[in-house]
N, C-alpha and C. Protein backbone atom coordinates (compact mmCIF):
# COMPACT_ATOMS: atom_id res chain seq x y z
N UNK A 1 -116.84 -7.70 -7.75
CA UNK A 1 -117.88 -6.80 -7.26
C UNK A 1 -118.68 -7.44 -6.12
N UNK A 2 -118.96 -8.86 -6.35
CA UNK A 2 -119.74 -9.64 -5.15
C UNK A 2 -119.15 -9.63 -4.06
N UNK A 3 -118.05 -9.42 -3.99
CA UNK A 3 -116.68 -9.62 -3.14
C UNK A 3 -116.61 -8.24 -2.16
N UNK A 4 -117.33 -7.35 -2.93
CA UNK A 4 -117.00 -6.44 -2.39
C UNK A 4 -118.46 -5.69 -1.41
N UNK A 5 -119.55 -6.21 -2.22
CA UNK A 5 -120.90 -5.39 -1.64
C UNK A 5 -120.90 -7.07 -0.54
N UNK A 6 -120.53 -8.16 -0.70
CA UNK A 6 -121.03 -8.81 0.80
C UNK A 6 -120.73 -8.90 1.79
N UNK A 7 -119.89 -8.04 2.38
CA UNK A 7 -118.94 -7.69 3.63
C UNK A 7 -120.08 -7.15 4.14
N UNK A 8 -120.22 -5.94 3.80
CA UNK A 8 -121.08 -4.99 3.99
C UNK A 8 -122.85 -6.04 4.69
N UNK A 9 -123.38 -6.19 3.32
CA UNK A 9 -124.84 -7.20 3.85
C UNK A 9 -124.40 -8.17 5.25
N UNK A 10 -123.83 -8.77 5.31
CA UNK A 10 -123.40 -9.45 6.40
C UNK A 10 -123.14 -9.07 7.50
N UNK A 11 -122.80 -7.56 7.69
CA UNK A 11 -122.58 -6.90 8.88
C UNK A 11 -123.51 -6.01 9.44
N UNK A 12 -124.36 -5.44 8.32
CA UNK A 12 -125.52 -4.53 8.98
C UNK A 12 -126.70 -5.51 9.78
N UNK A 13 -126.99 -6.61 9.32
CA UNK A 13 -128.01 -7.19 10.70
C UNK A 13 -127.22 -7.50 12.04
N UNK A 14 -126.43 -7.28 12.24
CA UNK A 14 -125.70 -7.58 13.43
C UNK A 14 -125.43 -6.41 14.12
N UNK A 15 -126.03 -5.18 13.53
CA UNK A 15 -125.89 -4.29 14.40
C UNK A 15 -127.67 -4.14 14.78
N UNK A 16 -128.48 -4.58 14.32
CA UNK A 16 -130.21 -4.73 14.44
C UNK A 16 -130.33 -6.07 15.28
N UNK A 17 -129.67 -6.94 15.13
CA UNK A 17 -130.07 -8.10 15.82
C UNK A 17 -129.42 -8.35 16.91
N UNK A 18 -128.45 -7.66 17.42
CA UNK A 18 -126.96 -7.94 18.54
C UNK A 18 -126.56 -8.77 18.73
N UNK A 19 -125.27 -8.69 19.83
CA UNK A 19 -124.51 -9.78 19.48
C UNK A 19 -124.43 -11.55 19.17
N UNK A 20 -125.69 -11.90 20.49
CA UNK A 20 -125.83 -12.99 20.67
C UNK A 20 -126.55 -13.79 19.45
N UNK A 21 -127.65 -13.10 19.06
CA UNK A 21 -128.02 -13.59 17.30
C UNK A 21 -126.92 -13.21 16.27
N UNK A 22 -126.06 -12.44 16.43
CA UNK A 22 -125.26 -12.05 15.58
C UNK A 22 -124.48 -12.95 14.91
N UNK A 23 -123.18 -13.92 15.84
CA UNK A 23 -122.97 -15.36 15.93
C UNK A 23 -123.45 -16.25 14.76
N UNK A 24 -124.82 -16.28 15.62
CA UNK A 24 -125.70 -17.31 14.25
C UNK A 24 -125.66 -17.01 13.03
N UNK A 25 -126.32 -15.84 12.99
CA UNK A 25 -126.44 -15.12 11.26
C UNK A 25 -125.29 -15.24 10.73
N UNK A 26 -124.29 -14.76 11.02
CA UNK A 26 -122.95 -15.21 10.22
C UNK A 26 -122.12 -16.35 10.35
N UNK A 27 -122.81 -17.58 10.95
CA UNK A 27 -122.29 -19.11 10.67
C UNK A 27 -123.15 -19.31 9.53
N UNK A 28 -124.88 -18.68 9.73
CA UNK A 28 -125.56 -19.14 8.67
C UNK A 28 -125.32 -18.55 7.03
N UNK A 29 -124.44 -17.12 7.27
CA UNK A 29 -124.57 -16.32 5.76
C UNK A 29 -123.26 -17.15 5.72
N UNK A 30 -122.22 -17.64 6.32
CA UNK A 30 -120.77 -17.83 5.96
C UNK A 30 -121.00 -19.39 5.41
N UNK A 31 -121.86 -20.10 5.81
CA UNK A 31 -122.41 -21.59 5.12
C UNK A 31 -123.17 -21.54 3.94
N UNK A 32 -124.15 -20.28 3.80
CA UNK A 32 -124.53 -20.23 2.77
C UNK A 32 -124.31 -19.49 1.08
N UNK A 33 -122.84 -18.80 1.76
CA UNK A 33 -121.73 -18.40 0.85
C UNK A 33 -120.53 -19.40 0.75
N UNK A 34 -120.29 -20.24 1.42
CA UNK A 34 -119.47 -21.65 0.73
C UNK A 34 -120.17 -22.52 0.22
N UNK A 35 -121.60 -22.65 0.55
CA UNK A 35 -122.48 -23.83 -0.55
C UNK A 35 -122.37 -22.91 -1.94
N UNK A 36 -122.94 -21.93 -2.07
CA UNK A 36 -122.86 -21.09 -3.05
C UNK A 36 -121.49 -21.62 -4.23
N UNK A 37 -120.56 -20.85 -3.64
CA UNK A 37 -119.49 -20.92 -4.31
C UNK A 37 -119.07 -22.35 -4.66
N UNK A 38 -119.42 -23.38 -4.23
CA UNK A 38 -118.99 -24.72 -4.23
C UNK A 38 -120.19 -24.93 -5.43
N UNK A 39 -121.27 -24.59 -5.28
CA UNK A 39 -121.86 -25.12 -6.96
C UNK A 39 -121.66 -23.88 -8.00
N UNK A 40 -121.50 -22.53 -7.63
CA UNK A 40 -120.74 -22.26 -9.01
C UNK A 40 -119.29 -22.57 -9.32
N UNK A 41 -118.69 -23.41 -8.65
CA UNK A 41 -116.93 -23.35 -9.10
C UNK A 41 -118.08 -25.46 -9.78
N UNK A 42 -118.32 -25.86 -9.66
CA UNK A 42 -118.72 -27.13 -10.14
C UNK A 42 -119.48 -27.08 -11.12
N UNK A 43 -120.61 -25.84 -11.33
CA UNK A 43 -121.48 -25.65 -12.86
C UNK A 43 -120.35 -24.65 -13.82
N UNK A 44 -119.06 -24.22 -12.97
CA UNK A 44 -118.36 -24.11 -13.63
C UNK A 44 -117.25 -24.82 -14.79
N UNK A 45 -116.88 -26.05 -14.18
CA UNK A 45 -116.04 -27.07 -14.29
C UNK A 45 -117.05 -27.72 -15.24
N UNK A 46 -118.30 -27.96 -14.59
CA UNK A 46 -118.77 -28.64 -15.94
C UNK A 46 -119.07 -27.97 -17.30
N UNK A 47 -119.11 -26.92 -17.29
CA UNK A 47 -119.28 -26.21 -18.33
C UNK A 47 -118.09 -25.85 -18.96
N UNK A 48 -116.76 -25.54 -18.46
CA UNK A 48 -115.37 -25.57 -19.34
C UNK A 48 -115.78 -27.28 -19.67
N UNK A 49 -115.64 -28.58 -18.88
CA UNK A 49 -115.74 -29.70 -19.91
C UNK A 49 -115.89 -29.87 -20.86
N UNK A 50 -117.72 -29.58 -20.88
CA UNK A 50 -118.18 -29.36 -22.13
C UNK A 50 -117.97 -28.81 -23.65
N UNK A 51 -117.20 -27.35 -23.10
CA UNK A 51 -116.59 -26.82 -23.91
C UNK A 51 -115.32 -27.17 -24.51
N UNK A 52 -114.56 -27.68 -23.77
CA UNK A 52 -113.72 -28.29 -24.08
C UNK A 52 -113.73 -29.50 -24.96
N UNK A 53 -114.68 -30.24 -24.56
CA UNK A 53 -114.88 -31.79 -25.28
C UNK A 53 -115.46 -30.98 -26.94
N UNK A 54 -116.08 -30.09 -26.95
CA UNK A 54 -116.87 -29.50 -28.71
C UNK A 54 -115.68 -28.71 -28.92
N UNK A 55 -114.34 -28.26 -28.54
CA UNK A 55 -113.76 -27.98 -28.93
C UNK A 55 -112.75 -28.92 -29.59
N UNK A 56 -112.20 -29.75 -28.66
CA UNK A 56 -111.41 -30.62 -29.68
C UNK A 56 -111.71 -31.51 -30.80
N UNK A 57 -111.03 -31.59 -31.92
CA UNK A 57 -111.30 -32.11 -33.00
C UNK A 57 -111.73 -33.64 -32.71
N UNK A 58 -112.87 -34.01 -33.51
CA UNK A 58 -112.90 -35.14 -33.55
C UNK A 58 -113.26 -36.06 -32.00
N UNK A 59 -114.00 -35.18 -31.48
CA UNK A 59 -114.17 -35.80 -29.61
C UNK A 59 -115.61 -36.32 -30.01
């Protein structure tokens, strides 16, 4: 669903701000959607660990 409504947010200030700010805003939303995703795929990983380690017997 996130996947799908942020195409959209990302493209309507670029028709308010034109082209030349436009550029920017989407180096800045496209950096601040790979930091994003880079700490939920990592509070992800740590959290299967976790689960993992109380799952196996005897850990």
């Amino acid at each position: 669903m996130q996947r799908l409504i942020s195409p959209i947010l990302t493209r309507r200030p670029t028709l308010l701000a034109g082209p030349r700010s436009a550029r920017r805003y989407d180096a800045v939303v496209s950096l601040r959607a790979y930091r994003e995703a880079r700490q939920l795929r990592e509070s992800a990983e740590r959290i299967l660990a976790v689960s993992a380690r109380h799952m196996l017997p005897g850990a």
